[in-house]
C-alpha atoms as a PDB file:
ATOM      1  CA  UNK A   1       0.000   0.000   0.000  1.00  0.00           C
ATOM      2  CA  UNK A   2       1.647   3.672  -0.960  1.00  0.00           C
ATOM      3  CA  UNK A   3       1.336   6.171   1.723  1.00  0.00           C
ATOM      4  CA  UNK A   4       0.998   9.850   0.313  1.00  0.00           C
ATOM      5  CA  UNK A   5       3.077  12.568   1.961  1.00  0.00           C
ATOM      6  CA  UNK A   6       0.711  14.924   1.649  1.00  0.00           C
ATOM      7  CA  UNK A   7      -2.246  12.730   3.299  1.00  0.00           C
ATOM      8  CA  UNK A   8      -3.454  13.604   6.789  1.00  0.00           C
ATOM      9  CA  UNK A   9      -3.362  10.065   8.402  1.00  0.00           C
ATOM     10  CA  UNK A  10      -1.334   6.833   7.889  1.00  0.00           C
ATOM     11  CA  UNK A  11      -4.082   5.890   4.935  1.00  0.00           C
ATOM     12  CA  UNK A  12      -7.238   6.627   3.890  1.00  0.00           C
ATOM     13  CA  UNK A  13      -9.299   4.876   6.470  1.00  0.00           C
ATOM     14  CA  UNK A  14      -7.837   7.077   9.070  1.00  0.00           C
ATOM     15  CA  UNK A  15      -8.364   9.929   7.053  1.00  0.00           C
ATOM     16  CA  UNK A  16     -11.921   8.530   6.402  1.00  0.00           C
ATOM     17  CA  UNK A  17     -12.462   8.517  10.269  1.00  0.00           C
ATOM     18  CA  UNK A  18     -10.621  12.321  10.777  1.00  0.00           C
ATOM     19  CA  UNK A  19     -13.297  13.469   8.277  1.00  0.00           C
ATOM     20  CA  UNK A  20     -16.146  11.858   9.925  1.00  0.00           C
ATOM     21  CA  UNK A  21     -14.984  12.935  13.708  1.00  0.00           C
ATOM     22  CA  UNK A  22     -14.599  16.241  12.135  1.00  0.00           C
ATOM     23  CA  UNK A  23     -18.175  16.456  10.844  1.00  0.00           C
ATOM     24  CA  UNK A  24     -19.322  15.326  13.819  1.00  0.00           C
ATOM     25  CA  UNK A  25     -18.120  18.045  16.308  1.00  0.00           C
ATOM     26  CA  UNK A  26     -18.907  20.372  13.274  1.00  0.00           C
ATOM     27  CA  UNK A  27     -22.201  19.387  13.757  1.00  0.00           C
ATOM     28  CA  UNK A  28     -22.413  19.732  17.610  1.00  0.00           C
ATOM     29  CA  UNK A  29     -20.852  23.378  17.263  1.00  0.00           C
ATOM     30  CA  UNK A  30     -23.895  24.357  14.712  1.00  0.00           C
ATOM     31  CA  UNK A  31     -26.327  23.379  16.919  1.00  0.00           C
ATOM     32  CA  UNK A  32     -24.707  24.882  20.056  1.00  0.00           C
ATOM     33  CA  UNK A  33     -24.639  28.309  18.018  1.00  0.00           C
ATOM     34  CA  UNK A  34     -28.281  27.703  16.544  1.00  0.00           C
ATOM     35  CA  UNK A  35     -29.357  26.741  20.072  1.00  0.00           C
ATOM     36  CA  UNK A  36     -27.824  29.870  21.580  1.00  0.00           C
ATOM     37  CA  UNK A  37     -29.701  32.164  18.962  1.00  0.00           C
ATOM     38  CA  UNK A  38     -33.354  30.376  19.811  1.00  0.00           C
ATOM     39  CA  UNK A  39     -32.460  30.686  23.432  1.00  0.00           C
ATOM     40  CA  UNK A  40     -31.490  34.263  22.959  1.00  0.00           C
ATOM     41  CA  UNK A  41     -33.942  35.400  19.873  1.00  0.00           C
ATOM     42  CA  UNK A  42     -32.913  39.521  20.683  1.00  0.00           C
ATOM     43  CA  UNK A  43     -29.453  38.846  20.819  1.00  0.00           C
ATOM     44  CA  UNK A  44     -27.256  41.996  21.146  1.00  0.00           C
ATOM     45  CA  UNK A  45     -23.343  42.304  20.944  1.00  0.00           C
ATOM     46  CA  UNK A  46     -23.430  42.503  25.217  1.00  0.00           C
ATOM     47  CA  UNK A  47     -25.400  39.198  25.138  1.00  0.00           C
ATOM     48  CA  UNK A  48     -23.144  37.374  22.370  1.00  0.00           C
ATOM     49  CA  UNK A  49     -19.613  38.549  24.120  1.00  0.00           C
ATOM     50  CA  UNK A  50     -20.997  37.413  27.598  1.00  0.00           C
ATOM     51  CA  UNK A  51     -21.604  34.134  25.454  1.00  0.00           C
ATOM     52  CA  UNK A  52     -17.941  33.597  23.785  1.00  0.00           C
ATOM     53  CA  UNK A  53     -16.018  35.233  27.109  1.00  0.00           C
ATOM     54  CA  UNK A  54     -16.850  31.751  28.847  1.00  0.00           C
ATOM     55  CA  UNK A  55     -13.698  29.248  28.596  1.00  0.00           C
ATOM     56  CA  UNK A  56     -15.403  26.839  27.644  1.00  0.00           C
ATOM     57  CA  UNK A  57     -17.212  28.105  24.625  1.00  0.00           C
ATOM     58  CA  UNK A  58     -13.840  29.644  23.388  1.00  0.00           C
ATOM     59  CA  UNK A  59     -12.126  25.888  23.739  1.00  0.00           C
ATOM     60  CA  UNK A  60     -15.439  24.785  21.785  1.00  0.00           C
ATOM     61  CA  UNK A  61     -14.654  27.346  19.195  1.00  0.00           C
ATOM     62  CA  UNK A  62     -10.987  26.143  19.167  1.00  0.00           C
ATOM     63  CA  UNK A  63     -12.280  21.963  18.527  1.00  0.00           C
ATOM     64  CA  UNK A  64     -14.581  23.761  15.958  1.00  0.00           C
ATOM     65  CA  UNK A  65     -12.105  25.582  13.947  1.00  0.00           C
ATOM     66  CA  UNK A  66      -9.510  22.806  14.245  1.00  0.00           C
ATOM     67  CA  UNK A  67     -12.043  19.956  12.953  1.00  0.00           C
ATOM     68  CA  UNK A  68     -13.075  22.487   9.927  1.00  0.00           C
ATOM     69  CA  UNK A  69      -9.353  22.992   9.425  1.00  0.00           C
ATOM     70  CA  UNK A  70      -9.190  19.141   9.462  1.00  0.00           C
ATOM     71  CA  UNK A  71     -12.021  18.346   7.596  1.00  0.00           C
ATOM     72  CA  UNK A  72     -11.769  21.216   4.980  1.00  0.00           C
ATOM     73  CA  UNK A  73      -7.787  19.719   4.757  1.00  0.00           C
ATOM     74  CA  UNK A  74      -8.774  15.916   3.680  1.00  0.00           C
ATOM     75  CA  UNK A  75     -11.813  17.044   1.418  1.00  0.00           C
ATOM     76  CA  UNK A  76      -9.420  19.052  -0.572  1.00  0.00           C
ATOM     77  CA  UNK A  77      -6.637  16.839  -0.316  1.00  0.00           C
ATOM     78  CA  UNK A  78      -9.191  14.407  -2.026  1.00  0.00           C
ATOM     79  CA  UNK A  79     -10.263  16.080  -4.757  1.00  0.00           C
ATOM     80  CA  UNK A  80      -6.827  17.378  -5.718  1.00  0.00           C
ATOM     81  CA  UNK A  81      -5.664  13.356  -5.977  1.00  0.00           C
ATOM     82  CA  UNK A  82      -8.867  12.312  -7.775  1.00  0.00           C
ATOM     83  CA  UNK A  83      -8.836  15.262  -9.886  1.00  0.00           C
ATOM     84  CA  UNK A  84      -5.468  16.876 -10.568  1.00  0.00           C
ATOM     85  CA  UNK A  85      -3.305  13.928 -11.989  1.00  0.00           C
ATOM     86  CA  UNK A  86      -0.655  13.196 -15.066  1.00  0.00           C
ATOM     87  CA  UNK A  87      -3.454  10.995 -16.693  1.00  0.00           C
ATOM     88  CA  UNK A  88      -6.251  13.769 -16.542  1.00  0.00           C
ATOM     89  CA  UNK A  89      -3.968  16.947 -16.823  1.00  0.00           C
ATOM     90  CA  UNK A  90      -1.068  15.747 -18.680  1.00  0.00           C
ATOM     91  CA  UNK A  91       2.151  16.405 -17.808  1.00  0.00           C
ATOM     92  CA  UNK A  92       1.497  19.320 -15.113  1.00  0.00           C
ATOM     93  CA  UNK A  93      -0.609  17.271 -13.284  1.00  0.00           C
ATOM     94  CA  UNK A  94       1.757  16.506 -10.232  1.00  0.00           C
ATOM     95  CA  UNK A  95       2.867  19.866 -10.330  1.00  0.00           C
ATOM     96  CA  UNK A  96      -0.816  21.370  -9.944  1.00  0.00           C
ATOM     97  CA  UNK A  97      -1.831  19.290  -7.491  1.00  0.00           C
ATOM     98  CA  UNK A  98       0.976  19.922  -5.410  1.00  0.00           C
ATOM     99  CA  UNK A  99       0.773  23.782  -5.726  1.00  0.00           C
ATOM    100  CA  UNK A 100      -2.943  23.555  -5.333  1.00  0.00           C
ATOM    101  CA  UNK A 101      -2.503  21.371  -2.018  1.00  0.00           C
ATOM    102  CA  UNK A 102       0.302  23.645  -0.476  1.00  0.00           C
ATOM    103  CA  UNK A 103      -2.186  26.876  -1.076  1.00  0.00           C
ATOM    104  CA  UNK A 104      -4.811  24.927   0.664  1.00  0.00           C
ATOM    105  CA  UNK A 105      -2.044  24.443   2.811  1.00  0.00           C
ATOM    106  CA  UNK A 106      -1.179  27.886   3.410  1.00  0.00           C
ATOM    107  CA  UNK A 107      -4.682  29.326   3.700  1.00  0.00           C
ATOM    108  CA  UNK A 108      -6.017  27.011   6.318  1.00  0.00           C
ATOM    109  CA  UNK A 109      -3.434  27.346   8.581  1.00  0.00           C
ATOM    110  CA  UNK A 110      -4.063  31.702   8.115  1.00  0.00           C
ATOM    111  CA  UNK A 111      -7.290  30.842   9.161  1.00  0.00           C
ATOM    112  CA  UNK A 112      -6.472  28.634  12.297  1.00  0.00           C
ATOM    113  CA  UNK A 113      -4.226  30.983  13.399  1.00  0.00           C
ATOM    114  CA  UNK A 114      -6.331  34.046  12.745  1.00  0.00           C
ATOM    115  CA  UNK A 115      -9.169  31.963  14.294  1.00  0.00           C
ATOM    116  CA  UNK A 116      -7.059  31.356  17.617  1.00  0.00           C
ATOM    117  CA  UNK A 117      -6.278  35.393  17.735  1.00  0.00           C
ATOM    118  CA  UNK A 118     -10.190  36.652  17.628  1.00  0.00           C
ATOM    119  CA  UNK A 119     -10.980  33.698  20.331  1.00  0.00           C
ATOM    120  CA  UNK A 120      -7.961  34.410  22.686  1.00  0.00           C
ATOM    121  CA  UNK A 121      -6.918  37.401  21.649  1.00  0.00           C
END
């Protein structure tokens, strides 16, 4: 079995299961934030910082922005192998898909870090 460097796990089962942890705490994050604007239907800025100033919400945030990071990382990672290849691109192929993956790359970790300065900052 060939492991890709640029994969996120050891193969693509682990990957498989990163993805679907991911989703998962993606999913518990929406409905926290969905559940907080029911519970608070005249929400103001006051009401919303009071909301996010509590440790644990911000360390919620954090899992939520790391799993998108995550998931957003093997989705993309995906697609670039299925998509960008020597046999569908010609030649360039490799090259694209590497450029395109270290992009991704680049702008998810700008995100994750910008993400960790508005929670803790």
């Amino acid at each position: 079995m060939v492991t890709a460097v640029t994969s996120l796990g050891r193969n693509g089962v682990s990957d498989w299961l990163a993805q679907r942890a991911s989703a998962v705490v993606l999913l518990a994050y929406t409905l926290f934030i969905v559940g907080t604007l029911v519970y608070y239907p005249e929400l103001d800025y006051a009401q919303w910082k009071a909301v996010f100033d509590q440790t644990w919400v911000k360390v919620f945030s954090l899992g939520a922005l790391l799993s998108l990071a995550v998931h957003a990382w093997v989705g993309l990672w995906t697609v670039s192998t299925d998509y960008l290849t020597d046999r569908l691109m010609g030649s360039t192929g490799t090259v694209l898909r590497l450029l395109f993956q270290a992009a991704s790359a680049i702008v998810l970790f700008v995100y994750v870090v910008w993400g960790i300065q508005i929670l803790w900052g």
